[in-house]
N, C-alpha and C. Protein backbone atom coordinates (compact mmCIF):
# COMPACT_ATOMS: atom_id res chain seq x y z
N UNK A 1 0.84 -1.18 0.00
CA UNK A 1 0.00 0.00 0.00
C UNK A 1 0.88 1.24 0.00
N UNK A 2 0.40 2.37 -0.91
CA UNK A 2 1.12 3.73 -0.82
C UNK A 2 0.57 4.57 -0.46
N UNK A 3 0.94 5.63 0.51
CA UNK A 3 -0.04 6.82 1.02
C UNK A 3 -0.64 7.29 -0.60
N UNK A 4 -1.34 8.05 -0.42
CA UNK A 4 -2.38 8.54 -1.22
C UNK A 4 -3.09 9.66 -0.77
N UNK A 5 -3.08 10.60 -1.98
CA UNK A 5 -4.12 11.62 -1.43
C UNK A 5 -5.54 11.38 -1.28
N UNK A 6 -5.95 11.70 -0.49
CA UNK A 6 -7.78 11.59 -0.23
C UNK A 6 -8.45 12.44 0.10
N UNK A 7 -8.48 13.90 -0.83
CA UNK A 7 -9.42 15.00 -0.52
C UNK A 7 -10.43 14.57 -1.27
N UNK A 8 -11.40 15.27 -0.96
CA UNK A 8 -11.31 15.49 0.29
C UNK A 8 -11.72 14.67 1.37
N UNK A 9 -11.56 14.88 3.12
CA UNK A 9 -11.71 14.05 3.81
C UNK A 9 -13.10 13.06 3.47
N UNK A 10 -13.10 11.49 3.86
CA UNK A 10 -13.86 10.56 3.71
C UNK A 10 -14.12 10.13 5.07
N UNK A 11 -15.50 10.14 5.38
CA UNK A 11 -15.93 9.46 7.00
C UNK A 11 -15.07 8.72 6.67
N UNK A 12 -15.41 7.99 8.25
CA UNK A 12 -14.96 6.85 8.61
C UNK A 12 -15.40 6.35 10.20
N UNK A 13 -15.68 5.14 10.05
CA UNK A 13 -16.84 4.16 11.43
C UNK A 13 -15.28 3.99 12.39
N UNK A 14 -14.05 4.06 11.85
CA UNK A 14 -13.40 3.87 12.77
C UNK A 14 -12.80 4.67 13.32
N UNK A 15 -12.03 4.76 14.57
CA UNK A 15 -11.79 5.34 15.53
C UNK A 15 -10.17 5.44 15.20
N UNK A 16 -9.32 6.74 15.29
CA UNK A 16 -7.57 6.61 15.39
C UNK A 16 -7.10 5.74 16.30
N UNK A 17 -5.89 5.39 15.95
CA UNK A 17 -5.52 5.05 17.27
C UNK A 17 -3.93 6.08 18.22
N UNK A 18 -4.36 6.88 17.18
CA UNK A 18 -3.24 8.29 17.42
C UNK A 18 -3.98 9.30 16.96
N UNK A 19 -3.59 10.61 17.60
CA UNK A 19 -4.55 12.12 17.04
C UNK A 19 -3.51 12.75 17.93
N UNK A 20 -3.19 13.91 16.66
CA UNK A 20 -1.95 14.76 17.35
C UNK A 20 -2.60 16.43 16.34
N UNK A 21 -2.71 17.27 17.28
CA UNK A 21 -2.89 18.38 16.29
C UNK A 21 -1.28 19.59 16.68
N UNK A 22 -1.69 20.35 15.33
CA UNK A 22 -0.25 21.49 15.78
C UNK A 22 0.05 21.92 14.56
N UNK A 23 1.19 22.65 14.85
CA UNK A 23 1.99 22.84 13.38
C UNK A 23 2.37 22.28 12.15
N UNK A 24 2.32 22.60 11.05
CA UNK A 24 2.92 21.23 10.18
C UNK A 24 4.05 22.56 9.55
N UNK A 25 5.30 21.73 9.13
CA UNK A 25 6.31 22.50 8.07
C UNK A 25 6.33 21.74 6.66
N UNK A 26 7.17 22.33 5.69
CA UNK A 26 7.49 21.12 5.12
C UNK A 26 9.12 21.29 4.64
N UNK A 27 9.99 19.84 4.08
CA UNK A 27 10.95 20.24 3.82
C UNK A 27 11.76 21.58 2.76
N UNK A 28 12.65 22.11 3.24
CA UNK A 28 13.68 23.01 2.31
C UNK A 28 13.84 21.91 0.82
N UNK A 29 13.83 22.85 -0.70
CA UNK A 29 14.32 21.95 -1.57
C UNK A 29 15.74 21.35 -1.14
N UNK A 30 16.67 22.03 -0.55
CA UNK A 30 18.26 21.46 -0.78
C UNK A 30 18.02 19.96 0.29
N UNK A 31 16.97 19.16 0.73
CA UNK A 31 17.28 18.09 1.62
C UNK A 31 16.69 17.39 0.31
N UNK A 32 16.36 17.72 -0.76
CA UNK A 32 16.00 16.41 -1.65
C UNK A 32 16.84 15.21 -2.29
N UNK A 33 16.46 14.24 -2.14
CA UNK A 33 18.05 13.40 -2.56
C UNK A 33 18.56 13.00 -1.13
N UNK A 34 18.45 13.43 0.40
CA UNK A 34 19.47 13.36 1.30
C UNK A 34 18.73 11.71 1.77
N UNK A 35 19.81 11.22 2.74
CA UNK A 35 19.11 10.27 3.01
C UNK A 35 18.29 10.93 4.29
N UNK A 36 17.66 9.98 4.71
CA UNK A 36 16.56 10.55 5.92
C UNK A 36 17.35 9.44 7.22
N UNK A 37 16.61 9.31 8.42
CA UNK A 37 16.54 8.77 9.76
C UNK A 37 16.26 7.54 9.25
N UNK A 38 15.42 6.62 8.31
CA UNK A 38 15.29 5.53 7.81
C UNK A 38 15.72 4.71 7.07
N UNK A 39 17.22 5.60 6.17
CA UNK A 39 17.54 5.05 5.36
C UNK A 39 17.59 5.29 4.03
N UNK A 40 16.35 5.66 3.78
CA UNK A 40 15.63 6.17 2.53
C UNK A 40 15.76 7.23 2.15
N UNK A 41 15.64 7.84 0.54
CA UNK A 41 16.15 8.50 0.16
C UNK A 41 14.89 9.70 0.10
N UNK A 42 15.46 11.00 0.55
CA UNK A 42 14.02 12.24 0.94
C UNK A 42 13.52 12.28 -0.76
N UNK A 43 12.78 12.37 -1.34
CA UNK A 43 12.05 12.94 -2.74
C UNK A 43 10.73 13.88 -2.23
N UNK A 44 11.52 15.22 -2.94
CA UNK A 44 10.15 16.14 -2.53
C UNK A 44 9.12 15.60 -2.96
N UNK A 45 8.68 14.81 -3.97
CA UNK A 45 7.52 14.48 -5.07
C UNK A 45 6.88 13.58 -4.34
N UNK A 46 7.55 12.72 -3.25
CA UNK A 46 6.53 11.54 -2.68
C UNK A 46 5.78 12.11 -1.67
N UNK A 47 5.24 10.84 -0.82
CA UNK A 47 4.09 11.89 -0.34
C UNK A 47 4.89 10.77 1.41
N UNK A 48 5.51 11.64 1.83
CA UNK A 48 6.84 10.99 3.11
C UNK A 48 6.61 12.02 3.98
N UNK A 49 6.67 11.69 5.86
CA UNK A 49 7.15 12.75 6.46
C UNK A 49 7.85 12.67 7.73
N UNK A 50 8.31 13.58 8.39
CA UNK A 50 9.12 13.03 9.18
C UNK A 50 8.15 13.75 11.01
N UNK A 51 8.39 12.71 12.46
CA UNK A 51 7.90 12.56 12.97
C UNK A 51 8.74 12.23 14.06
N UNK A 52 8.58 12.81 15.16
CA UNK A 52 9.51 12.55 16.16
C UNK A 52 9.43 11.35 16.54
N UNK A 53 8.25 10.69 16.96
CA UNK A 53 7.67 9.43 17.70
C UNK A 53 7.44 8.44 17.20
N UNK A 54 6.54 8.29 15.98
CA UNK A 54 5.72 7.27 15.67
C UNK A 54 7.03 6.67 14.17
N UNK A 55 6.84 5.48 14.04
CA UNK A 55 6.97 4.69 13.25
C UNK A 55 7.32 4.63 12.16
N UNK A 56 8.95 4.36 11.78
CA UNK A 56 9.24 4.56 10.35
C UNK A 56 8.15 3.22 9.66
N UNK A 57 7.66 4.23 8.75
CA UNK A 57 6.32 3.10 7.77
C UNK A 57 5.03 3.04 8.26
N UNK A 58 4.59 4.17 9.17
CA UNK A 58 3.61 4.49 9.55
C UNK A 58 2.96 5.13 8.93
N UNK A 59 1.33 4.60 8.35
CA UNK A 59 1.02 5.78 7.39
C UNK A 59 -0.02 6.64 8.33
N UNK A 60 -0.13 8.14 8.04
CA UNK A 60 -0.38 8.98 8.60
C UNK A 60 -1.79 9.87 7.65
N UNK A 61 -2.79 10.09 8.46
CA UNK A 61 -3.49 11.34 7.59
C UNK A 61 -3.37 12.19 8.11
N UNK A 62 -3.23 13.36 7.32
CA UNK A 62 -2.85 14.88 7.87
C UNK A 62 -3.98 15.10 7.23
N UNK A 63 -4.72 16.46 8.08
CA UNK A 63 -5.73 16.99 7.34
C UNK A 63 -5.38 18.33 7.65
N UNK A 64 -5.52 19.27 6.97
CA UNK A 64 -5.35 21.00 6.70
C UNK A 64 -6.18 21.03 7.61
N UNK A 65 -6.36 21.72 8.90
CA UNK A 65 -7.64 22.43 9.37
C UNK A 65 -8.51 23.47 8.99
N UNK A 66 -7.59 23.87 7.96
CA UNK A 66 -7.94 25.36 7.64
C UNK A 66 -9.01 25.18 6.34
N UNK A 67 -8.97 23.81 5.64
CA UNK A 67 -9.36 24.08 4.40
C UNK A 67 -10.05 22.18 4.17
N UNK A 68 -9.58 21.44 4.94
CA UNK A 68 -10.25 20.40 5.33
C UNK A 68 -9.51 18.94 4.41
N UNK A 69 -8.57 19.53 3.74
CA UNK A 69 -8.00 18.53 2.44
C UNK A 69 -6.96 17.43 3.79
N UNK A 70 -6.97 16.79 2.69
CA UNK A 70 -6.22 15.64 3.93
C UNK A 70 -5.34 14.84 2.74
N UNK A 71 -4.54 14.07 3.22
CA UNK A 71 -3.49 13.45 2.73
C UNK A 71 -2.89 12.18 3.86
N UNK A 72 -2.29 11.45 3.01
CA UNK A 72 -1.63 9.70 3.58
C UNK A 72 -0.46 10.04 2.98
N UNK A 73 0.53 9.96 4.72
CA UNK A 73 1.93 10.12 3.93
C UNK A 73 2.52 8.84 4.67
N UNK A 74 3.98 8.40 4.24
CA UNK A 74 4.38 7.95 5.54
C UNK A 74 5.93 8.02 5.79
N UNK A 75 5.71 7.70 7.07
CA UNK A 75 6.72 8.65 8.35
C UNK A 75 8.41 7.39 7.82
N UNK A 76 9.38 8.45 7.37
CA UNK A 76 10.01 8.36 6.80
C UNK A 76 11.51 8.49 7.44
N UNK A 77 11.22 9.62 8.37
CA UNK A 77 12.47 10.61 8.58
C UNK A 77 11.77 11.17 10.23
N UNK A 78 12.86 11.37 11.23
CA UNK A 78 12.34 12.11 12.35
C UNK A 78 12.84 13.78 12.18
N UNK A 79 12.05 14.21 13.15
CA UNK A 79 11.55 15.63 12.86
C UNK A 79 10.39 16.20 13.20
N UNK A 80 10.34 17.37 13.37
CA UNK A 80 10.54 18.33 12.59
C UNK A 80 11.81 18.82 14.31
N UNK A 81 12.67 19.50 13.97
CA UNK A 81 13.50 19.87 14.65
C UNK A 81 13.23 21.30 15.57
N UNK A 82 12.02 21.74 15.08
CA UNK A 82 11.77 22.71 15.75
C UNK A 82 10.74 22.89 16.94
N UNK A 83 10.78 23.16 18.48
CA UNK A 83 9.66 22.47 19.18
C UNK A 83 8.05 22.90 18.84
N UNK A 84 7.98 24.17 18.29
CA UNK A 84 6.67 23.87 18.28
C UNK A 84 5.96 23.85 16.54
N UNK A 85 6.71 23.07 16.23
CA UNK A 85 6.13 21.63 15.08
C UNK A 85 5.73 20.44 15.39
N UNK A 86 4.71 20.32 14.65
CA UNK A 86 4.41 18.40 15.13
C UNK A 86 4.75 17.90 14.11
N UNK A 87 5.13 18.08 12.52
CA UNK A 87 5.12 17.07 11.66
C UNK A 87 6.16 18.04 10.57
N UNK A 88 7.18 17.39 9.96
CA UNK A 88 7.76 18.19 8.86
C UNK A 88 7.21 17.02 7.26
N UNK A 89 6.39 18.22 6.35
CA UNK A 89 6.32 17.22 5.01
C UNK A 89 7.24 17.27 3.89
N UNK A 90 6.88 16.54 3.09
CA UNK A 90 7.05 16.71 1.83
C UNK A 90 6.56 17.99 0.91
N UNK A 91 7.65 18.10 -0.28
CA UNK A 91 6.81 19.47 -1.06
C UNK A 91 5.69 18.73 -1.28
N UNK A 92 5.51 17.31 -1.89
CA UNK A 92 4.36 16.96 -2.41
C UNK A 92 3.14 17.04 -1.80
N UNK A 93 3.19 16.55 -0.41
CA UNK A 93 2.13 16.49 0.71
C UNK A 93 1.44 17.56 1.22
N UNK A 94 2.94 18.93 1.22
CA UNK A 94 2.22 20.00 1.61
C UNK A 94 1.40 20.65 0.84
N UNK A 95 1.87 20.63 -0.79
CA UNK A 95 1.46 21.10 -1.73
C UNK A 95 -0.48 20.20 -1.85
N UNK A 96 -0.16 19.20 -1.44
CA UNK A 96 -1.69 18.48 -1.58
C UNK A 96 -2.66 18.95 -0.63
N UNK A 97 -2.15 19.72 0.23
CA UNK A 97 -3.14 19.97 1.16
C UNK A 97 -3.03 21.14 1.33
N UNK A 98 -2.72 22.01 0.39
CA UNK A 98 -2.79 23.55 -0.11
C UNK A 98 -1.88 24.25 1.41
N UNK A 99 -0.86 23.36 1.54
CA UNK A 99 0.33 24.37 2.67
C UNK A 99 1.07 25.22 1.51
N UNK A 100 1.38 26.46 1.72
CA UNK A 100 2.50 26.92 0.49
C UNK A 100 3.37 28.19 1.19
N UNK A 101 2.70 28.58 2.31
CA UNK A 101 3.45 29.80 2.81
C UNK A 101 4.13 29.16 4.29
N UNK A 102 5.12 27.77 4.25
CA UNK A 102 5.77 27.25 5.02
C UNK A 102 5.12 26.97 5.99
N UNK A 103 4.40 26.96 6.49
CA UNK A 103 3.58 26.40 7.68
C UNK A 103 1.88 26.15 7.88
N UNK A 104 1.61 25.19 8.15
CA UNK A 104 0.31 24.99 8.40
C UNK A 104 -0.31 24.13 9.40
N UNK A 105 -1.57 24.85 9.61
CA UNK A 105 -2.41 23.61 11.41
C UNK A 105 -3.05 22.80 10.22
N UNK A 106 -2.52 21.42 11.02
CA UNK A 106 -2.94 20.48 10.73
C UNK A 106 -3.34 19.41 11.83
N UNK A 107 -4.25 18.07 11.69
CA UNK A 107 -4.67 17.52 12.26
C UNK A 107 -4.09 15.68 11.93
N UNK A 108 -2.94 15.15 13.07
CA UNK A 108 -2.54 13.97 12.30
C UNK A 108 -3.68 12.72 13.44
N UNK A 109 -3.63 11.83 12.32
CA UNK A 109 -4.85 10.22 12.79
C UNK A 109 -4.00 9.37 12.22
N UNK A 110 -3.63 8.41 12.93
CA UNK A 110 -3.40 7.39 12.52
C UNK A 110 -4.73 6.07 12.90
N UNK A 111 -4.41 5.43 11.68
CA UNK A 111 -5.42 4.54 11.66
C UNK A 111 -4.92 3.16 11.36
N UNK A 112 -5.71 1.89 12.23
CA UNK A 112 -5.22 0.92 12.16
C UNK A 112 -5.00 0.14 10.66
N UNK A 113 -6.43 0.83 10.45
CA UNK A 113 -6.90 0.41 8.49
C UNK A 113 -5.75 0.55 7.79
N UNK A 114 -5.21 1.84 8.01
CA UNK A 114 -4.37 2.37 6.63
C UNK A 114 -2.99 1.33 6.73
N UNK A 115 -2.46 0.90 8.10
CA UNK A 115 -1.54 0.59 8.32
C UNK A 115 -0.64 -0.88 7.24
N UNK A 116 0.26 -1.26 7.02
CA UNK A 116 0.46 -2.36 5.79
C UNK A 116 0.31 -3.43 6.88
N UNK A 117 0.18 -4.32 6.03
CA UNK A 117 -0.38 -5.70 6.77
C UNK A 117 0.75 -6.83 6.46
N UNK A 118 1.76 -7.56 7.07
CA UNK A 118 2.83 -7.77 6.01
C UNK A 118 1.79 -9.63 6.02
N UNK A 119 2.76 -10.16 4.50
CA UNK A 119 2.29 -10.69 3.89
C UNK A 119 2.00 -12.13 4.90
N UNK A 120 0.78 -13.17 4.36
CA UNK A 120 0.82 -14.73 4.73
C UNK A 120 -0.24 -14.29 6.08
């Protein structure tokens, strides 16, 4: 499974099993290409973010508060380095959820659903 955009937000009967609200950033172009906290290589274009706590391969919905668009990224890289951030994105992610003037309130859920299921 790959995060995915899903504006706009879609109910849902189930319950998070994480909810974090706050700041969102997203990365500077010059970290594109770098490796991240996971290994993996940063691409502004994917839809990746980085997270102090939770789970490299955790997929995450962020939703804009401001404008209600939401997005599935996943947690890639730790971060955001600044304390009062909760989440640093991708250009792609931020750009999906209409962030463009470097910062935005957002609302993160993790959900058991979205999570990968490994195989057998």
């Amino acid at each position: 499974m790959r995060p995915s955009e899903v504006s706009p937000q879609q109910p849902s009967a189930e319950e998070p099993v994480f909810t974090q609200t706050g700041l969102a950033s997203f990365y500077a172009k010059r970290f594109h290409g770098r490796k991240t906290a996971s290994g993996s290589l940063y691409d502004k274009d994917g839809l990746t973010a980085a997270h102090r706590s939770l789970a490299f391969g955790m997929i995450v919905r962020v939703t804009n508060t401001a404008n209600g668009r939401v997005v599935k990224v996943e947690i890639n890289d730790r971060g955001p380095h600044r304390k009062n951030r909760i989440i640093d994105l991708s250009r792609a992610a931020a750009r999906a959820l209409g962030i463009r003037d470097g910062m935005g309130h957002v609302r993160l859920d993790v959900f058991q659903s979205d999570q990968v299921k490994p195989p057998g």
